[in-house]
N, C-alpha and C. Protein backbone atom coordinates (compact mmCIF):
# COMPACT_ATOMS: atom_id res chain seq x y z
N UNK A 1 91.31 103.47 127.28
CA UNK A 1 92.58 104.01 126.82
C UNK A 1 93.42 102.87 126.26
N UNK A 2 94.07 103.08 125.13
CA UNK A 2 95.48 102.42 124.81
C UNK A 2 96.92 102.54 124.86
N UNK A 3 97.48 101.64 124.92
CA UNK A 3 98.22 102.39 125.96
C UNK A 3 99.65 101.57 124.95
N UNK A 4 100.34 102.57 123.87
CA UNK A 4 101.60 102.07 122.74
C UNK A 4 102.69 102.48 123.62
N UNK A 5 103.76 101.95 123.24
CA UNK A 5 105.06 102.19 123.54
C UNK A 5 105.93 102.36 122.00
N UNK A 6 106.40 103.65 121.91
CA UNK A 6 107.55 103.67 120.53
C UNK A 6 108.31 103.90 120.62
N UNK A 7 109.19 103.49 120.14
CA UNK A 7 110.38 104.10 119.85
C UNK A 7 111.28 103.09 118.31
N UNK A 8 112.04 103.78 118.39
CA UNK A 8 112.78 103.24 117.17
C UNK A 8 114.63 102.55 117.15
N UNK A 9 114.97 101.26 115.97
CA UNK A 9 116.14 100.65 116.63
C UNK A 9 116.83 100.51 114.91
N UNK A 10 117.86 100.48 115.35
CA UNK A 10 118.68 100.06 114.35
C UNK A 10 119.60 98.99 114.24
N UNK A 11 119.67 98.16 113.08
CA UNK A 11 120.08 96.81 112.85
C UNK A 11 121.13 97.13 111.85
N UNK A 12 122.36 96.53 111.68
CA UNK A 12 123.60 96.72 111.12
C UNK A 12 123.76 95.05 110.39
N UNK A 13 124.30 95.29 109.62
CA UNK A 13 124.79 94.14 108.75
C UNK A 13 125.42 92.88 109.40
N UNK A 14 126.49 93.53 110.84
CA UNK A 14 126.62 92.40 111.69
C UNK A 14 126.19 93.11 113.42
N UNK A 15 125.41 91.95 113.45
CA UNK A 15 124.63 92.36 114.89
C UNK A 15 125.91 91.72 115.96
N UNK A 16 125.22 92.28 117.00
CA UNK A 16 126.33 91.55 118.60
C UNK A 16 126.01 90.03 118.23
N UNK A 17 127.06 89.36 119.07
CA UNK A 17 126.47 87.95 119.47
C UNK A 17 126.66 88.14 121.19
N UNK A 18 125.68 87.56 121.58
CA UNK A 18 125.41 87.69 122.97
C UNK A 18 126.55 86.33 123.73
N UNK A 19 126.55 85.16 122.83
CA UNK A 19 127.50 84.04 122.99
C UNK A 19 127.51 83.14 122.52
N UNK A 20 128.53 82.46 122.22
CA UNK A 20 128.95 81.37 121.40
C UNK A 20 129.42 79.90 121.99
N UNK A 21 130.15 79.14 121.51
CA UNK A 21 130.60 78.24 121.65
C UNK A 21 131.40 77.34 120.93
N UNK A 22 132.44 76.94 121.15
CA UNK A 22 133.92 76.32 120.81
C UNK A 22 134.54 75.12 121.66
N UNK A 23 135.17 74.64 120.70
CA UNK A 23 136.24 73.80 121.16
C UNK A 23 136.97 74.37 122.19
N UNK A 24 137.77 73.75 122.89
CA UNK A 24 138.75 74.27 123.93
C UNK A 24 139.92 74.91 122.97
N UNK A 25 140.46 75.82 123.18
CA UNK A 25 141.53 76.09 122.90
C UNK A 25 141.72 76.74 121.42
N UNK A 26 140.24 77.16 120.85
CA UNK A 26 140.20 77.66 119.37
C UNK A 26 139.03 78.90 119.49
N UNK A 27 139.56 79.74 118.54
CA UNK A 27 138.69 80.77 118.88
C UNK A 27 137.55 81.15 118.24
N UNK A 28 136.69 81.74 118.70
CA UNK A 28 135.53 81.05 117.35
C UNK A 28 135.32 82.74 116.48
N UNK A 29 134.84 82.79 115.60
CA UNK A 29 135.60 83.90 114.44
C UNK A 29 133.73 84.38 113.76
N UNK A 30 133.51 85.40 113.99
CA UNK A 30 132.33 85.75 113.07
C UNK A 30 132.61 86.77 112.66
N UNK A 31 131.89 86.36 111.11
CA UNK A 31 132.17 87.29 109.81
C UNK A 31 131.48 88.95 110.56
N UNK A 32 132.34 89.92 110.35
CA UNK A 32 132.34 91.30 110.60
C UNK A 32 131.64 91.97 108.57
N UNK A 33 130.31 92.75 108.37
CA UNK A 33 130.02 93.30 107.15
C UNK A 33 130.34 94.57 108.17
N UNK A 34 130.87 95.49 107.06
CA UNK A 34 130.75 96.89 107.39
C UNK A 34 129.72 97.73 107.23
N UNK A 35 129.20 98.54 107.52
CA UNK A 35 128.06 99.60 107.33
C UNK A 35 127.62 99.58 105.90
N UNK A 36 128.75 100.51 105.54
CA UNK A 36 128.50 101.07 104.35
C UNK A 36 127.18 101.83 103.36
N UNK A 37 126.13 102.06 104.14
CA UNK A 37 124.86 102.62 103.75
C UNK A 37 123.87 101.43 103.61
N UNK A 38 124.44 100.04 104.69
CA UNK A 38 123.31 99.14 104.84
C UNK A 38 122.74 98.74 106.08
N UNK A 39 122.72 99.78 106.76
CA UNK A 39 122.25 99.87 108.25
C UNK A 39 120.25 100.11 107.48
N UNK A 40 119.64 99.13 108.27
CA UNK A 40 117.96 99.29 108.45
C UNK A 40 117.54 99.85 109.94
N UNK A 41 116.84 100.62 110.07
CA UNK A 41 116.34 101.32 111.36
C UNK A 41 114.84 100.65 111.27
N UNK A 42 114.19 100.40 112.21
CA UNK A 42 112.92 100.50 112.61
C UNK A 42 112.19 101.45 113.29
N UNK A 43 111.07 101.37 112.97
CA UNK A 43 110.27 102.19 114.18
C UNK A 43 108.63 101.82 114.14
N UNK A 44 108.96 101.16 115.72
CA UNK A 44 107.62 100.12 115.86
C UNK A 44 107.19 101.09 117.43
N UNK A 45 105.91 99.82 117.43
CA UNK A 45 105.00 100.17 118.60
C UNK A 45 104.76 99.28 118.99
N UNK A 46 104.53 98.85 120.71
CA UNK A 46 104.38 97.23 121.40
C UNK A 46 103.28 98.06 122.11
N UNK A 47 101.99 96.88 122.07
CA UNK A 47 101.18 97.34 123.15
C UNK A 47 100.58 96.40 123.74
N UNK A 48 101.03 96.06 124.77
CA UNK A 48 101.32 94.89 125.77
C UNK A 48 100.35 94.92 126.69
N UNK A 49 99.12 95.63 126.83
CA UNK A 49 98.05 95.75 127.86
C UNK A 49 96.85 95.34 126.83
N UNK A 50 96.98 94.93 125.80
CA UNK A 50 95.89 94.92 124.81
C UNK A 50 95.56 93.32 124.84
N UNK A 51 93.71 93.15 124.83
CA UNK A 51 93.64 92.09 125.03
C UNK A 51 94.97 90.97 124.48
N UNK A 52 94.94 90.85 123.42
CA UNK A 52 95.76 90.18 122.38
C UNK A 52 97.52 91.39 122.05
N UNK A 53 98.34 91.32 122.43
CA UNK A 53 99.25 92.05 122.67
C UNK A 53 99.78 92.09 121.33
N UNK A 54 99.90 93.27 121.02
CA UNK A 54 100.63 93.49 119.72
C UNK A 54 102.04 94.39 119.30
N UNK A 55 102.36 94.48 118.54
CA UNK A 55 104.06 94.66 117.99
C UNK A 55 104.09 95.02 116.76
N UNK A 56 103.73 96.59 116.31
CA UNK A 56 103.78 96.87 114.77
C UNK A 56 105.47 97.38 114.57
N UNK A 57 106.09 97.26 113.52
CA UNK A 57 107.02 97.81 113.22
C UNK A 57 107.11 98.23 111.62
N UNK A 58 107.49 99.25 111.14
CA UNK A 58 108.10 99.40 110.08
C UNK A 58 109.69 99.99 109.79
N UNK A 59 110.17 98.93 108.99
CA UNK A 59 111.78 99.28 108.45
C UNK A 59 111.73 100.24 107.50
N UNK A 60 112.96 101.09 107.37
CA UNK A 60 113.44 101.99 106.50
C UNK A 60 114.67 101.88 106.56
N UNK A 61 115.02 101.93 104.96
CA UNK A 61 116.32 101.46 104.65
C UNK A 61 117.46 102.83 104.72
N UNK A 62 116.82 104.31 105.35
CA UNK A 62 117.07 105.24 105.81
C UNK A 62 116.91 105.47 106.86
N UNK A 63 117.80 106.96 107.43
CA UNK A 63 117.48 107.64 108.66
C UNK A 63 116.47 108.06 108.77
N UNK A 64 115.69 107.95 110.04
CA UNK A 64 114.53 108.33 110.51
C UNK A 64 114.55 109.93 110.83
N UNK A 65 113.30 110.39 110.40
CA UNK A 65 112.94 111.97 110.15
C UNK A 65 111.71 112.10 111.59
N UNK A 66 111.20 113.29 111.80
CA UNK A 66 110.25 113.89 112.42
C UNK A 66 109.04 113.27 111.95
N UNK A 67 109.26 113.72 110.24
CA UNK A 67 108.28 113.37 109.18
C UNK A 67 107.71 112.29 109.41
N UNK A 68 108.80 111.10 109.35
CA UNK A 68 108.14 109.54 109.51
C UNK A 68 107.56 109.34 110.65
N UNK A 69 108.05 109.91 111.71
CA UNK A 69 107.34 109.70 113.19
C UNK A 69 105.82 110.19 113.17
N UNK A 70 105.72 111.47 112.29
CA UNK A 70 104.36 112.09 112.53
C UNK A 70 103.67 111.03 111.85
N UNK A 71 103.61 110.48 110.22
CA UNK A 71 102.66 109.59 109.87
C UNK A 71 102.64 108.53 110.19
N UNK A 72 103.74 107.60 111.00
CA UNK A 72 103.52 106.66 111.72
C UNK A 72 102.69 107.07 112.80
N UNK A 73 102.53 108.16 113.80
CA UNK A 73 101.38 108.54 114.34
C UNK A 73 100.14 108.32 114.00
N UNK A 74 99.90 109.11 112.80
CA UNK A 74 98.70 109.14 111.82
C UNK A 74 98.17 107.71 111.30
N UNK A 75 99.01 106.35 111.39
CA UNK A 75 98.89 105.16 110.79
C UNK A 75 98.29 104.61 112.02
N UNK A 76 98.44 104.72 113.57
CA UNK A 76 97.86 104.08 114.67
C UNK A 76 96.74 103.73 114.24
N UNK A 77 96.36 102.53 115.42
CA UNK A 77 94.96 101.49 114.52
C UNK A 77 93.76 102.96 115.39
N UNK A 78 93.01 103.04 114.76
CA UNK A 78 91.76 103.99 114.65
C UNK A 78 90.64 103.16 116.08
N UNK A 79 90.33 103.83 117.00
CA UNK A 79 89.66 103.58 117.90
C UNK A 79 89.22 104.82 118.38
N UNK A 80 87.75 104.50 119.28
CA UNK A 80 87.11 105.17 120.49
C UNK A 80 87.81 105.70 121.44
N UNK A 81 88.51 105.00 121.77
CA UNK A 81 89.33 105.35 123.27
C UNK A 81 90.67 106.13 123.00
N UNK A 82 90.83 106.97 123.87
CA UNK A 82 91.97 107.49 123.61
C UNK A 82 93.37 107.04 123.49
N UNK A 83 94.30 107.22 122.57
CA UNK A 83 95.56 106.32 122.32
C UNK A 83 96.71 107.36 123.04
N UNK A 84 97.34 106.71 123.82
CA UNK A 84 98.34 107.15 124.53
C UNK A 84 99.79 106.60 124.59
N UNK A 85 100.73 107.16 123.43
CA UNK A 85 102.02 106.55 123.33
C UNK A 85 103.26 107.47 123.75
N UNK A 86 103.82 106.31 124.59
CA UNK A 86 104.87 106.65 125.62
C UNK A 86 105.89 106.58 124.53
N UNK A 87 106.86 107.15 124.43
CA UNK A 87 108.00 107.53 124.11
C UNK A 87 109.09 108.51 124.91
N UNK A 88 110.36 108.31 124.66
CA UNK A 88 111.44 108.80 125.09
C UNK A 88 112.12 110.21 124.90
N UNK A 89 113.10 110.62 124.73
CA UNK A 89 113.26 112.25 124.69
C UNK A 89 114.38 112.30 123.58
N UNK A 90 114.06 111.55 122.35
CA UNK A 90 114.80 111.43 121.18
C UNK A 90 114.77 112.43 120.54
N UNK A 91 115.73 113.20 119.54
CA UNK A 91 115.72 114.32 119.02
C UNK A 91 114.41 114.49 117.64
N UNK A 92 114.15 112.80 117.15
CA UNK A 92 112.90 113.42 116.58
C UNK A 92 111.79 113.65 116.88
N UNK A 93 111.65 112.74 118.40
CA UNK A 93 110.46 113.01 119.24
C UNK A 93 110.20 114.29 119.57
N UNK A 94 111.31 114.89 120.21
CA UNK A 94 111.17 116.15 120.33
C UNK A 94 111.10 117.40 119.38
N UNK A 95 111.48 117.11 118.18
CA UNK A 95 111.59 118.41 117.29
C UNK A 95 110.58 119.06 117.11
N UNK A 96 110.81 119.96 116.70
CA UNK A 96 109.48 121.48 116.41
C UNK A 96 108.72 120.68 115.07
N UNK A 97 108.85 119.56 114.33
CA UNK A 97 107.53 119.19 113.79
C UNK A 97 106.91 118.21 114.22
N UNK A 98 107.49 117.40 114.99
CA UNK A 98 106.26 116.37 116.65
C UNK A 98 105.68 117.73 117.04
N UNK A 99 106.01 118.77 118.09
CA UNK A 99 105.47 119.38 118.67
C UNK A 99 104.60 119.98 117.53
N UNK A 100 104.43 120.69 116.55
CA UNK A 100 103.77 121.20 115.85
C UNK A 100 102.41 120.09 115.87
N UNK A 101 103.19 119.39 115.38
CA UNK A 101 102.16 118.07 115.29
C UNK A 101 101.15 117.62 116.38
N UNK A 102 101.26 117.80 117.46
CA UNK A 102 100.45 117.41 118.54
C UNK A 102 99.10 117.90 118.56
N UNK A 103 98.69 119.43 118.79
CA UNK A 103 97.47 119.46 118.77
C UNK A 103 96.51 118.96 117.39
N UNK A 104 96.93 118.51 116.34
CA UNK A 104 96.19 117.53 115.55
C UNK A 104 96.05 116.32 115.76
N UNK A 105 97.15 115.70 116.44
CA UNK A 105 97.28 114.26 116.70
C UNK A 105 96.47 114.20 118.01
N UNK A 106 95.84 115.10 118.79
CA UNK A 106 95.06 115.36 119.91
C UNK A 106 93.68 115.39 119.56
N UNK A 107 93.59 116.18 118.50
CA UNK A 107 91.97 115.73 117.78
C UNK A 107 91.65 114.56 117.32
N UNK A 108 92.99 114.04 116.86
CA UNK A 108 92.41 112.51 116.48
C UNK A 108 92.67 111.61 117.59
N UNK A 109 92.79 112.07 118.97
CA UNK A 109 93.00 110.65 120.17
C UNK A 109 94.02 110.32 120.42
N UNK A 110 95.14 111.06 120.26
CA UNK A 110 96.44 110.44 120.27
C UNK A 110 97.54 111.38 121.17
N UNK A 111 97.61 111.01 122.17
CA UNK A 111 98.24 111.75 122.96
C UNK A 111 99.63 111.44 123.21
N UNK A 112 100.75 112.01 123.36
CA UNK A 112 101.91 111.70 123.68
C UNK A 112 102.71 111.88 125.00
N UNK A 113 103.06 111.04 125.48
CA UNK A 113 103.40 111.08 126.76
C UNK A 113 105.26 110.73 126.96
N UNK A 114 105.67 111.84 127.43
CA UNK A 114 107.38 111.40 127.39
C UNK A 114 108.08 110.98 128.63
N UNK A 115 108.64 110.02 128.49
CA UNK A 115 109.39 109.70 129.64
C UNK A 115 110.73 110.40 130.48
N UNK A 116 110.77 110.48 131.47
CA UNK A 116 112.01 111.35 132.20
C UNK A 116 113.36 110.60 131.30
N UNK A 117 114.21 111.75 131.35
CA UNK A 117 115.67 111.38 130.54
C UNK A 117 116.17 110.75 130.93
N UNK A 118 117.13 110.05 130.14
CA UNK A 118 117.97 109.00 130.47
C UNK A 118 117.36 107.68 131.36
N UNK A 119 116.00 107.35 131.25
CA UNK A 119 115.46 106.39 131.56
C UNK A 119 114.84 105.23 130.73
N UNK A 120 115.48 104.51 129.72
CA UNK A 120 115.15 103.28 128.91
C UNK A 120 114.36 102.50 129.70
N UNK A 121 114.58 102.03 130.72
CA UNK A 121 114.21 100.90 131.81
C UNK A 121 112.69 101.01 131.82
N UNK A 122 112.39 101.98 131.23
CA UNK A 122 110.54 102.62 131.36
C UNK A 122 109.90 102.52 130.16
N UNK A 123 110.55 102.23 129.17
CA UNK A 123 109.87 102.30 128.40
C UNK A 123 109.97 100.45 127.95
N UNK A 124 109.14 99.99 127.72
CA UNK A 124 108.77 98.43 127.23
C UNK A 124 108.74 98.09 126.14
N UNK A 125 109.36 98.92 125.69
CA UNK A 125 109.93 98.19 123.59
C UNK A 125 111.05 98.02 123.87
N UNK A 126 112.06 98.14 124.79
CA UNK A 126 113.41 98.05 124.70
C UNK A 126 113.69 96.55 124.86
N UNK A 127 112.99 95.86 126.09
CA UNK A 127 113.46 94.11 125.70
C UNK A 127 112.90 93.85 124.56
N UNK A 128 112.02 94.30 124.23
CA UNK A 128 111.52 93.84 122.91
C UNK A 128 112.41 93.52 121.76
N UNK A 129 113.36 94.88 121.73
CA UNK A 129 114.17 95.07 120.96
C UNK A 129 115.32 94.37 121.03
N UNK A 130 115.78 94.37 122.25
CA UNK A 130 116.28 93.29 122.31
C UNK A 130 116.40 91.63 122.12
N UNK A 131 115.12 91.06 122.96
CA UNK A 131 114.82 89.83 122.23
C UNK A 131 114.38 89.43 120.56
N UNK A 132 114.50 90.51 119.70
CA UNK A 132 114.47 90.99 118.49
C UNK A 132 116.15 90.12 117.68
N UNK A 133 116.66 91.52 118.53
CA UNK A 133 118.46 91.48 118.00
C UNK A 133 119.19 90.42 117.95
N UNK A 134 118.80 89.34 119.58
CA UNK A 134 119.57 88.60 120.26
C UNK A 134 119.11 87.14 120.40
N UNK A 135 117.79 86.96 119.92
CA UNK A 135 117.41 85.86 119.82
C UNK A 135 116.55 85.58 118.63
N UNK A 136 115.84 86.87 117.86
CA UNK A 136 114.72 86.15 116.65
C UNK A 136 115.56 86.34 115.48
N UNK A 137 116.95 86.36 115.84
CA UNK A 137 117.45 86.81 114.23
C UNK A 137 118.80 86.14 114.73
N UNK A 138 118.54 85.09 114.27
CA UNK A 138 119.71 83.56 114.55
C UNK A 138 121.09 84.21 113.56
N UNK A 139 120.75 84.25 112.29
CA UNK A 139 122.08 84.95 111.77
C UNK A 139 122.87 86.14 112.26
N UNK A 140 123.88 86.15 112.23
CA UNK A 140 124.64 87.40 112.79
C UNK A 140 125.03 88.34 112.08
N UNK A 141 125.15 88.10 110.46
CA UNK A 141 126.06 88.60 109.19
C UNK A 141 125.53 88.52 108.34
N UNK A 142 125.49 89.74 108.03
CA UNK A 142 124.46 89.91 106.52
C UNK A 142 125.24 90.80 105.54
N UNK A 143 125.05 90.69 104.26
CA UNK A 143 125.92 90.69 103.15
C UNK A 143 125.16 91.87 102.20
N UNK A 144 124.23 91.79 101.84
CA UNK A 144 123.50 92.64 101.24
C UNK A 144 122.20 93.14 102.57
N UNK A 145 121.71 94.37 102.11
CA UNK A 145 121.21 94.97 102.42
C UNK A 145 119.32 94.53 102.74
N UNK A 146 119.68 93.70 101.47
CA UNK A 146 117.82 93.02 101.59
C UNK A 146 117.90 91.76 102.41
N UNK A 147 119.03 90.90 102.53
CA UNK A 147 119.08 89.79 103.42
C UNK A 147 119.07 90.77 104.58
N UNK A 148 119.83 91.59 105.09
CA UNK A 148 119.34 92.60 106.21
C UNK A 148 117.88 92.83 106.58
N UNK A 149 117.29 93.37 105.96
CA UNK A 149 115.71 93.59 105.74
C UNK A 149 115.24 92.46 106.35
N UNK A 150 115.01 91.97 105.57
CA UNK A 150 114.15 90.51 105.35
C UNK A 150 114.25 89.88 106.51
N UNK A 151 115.63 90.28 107.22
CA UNK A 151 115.71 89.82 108.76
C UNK A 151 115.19 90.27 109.82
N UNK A 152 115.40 91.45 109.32
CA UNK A 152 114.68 92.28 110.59
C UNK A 152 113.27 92.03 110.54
N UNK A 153 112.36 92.17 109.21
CA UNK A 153 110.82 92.32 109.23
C UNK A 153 110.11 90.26 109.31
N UNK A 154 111.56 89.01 109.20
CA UNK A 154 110.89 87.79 109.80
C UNK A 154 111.20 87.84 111.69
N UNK A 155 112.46 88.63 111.73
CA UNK A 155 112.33 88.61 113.99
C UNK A 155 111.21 89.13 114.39
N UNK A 156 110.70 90.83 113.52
CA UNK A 156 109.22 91.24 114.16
C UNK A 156 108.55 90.10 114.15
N UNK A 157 108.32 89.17 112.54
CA UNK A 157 107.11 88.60 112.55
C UNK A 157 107.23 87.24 113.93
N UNK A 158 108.27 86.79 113.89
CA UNK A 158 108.06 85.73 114.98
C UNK A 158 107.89 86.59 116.12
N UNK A 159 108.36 87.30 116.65
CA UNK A 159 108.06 87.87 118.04
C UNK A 159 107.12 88.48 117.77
N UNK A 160 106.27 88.58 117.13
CA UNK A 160 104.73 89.21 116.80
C UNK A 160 103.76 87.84 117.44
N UNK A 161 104.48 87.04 116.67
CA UNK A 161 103.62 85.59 116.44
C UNK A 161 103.25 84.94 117.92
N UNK A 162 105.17 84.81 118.95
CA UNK A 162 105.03 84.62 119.75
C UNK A 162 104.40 85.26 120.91
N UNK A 163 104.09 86.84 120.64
CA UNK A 163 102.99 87.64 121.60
C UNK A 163 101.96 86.53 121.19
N UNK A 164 101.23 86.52 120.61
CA UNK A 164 100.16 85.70 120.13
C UNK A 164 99.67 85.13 120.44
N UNK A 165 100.77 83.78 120.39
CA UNK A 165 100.50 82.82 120.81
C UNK A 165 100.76 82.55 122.60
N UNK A 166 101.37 83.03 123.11
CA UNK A 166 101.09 83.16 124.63
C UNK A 166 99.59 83.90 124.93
N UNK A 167 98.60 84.45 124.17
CA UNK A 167 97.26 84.64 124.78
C UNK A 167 96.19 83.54 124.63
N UNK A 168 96.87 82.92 123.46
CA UNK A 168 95.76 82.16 123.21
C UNK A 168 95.85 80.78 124.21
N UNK A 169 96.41 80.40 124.97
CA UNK A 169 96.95 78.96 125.44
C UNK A 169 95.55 78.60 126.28
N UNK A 170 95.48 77.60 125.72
CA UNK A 170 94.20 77.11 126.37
C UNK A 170 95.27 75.77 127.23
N UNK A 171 94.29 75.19 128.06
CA UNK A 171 94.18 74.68 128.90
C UNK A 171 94.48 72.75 128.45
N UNK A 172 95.60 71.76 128.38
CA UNK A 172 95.55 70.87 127.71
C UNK A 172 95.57 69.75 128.53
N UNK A 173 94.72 68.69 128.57
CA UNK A 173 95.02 67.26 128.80
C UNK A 173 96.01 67.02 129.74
N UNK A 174 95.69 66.58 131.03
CA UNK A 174 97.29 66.08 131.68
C UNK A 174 96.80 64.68 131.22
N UNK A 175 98.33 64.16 131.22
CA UNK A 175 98.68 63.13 130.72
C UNK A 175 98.25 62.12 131.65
């Protein structure tokens, strides 16, 4: 069995800052972009039991549909074993075209499994997402919409990279 976690996040032109640092007595000031139709959403999958742990995501520079959820279904990497992705009780997870969708996504191995409400803490893309927001994306303020992008899809790639590279660590020389 494989065993995905999905769900989906959205990134705004100016993200939180978790914390800063200043002089005594001065306040420290970050540039605020407004929305304005340049919010990017994701919607990825972490699967953290896999030999080599992996982290797919794709951005859309739109709101997320049923639609996109079902062929991001349909895009899962193709295997023997049955694929089993946990997700939450989101309104597109749930809509009448996921459910429609299931007994096909059942012929092809792909089973969906939902988590009890109001429970984030269970599902394991959420630090993800977080160490995403709050640490792989050093800028805070973004101006256009593709410097947005471009941010979000280099934090996947380093926190892709860094799954990675924590499997491979071999064993080095003491000094």
């Amino acid at each position: 069995m494989r065993l995905f976690y999905l769900d989906e996040c959205g990134f705004s032109p100016s993200l939180p800052t978790g914390y800063s640092w200043q002089l005594p007595k001065q306040r420290k000031r970050v540039k605020y972009e407004y929305l304005q139709g340049r919010r990017i959403n994701a919607l990825a999958t972490y699967e953290p039991f896999a030999p080599v742990p992996d982290l797919t995501a794709v951005p859309f520079e739109r709101t997320l549909t049923a639609d996109d959820l079902v062929q991001y279904f349909r895009r899962l990497p193709t295997d023997s074993v049955p694929r089993v992705v946990v997700l939450d009780n989101a309104g597109i997870h749930t809509s009448k075209v996921t459910k429609a969708a299931r007994p096909e996504l059942a012929k092809q191995g792909i089973y969906l499994y939902y988590l009890p409400a109001y429970s984030p803490e269970l599902n394991r893309i959420e630090p993800v997402f977080k160490q995403i927001k709050h640490h792989e994306m050093p800028v805070r303020s973004f101006t256009t919409k593709d410097d947005l992008k471009k941010a979000v899809e280099d934090g996947f790639e380093r926190y892709r990279h860094r799954l990675r590279s924590k499997c491979y660590n071999e064993p080095r020389l003491a000094a």
